[in-house]
Protein backbone atom coordinates (compact mmCIF):
# COMPACT_ATOMS: atom_id res chain seq x y z
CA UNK A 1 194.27 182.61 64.29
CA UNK A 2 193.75 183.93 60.62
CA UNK A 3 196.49 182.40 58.70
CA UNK A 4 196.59 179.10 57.80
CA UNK A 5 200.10 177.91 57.22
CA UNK A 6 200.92 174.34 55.14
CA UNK A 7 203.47 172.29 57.30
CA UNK A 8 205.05 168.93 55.24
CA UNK A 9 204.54 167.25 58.67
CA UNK A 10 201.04 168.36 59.16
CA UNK A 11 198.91 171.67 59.07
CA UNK A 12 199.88 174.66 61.21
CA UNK A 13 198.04 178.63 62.40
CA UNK A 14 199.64 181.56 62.80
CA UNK A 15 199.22 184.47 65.30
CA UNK A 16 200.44 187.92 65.63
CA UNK A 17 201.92 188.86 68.87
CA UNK A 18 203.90 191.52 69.78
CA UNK A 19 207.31 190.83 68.85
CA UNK A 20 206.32 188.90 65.66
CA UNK A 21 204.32 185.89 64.77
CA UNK A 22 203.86 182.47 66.75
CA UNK A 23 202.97 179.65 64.66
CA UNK A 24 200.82 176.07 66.08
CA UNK A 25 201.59 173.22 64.51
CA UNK A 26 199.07 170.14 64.92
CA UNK A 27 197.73 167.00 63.55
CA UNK A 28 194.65 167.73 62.95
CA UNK A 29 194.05 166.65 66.47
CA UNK A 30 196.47 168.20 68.83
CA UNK A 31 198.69 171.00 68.83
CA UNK A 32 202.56 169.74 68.93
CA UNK A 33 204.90 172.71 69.24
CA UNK A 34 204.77 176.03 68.64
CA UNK A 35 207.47 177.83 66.27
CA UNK A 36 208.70 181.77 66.51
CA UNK A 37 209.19 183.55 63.35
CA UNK A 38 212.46 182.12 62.28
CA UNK A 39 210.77 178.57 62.67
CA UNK A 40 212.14 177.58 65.82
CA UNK A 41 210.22 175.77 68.22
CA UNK A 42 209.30 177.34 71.29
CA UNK A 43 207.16 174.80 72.89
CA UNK A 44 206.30 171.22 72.40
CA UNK A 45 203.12 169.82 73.58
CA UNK A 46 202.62 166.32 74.99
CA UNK A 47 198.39 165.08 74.99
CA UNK A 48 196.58 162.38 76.37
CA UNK A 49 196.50 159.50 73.85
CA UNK A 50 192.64 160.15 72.07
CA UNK A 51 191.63 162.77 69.66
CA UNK A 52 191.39 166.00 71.49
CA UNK A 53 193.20 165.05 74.33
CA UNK A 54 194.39 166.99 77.72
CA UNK A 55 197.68 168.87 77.27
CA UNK A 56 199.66 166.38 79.42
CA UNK A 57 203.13 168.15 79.13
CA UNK A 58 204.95 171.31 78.07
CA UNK A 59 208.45 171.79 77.15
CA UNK A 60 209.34 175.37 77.06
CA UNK A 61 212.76 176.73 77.17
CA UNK A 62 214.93 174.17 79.27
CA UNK A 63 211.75 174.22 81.99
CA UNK A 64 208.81 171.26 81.79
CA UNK A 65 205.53 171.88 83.00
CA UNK A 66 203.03 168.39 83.68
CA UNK A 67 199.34 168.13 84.26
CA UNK A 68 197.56 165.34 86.11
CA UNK A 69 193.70 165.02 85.65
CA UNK A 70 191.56 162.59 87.14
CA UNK A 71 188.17 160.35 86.29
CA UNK A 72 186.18 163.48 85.47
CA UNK A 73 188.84 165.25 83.87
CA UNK A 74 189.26 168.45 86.63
């Protein structure tokens, strides 16, 4: 992700795709959404509650996705 994009609620990156850019927001942690070019979010990101966490949740469109992991994290 080349660009590095300053958020007032935390940094973001930025990616080209095809139809224009996607940009990650995060805290430094965990990514939290991602925004399309106009700055609407896309997706938003739920972790597991530690630094670097499992993606527990994904909220894209009207659908949600969930992940369950167990003890050794598979």
């Amino acid at each position: 992700m080349p660009d590095a994009a300053s958020r007032p609620f935390g940094p973001g990156r930025r990616r080209a795709e095809g139809s224009g850019w996607t940009t990650y927001l995060w805290d430094r942690e965990q990514v939290l959404m991602e925004l399309n070019k106009t700055g609407t979010t896309t997706v938003r990101y739920t972790q597991a509650p530690r630094g670097y966490g499992d993606v527990v949740s994904q909220r894209r469109s009207s659908a949600s996705t969930y992940w369950h992991f167990d003890a050794i994290g598979s």
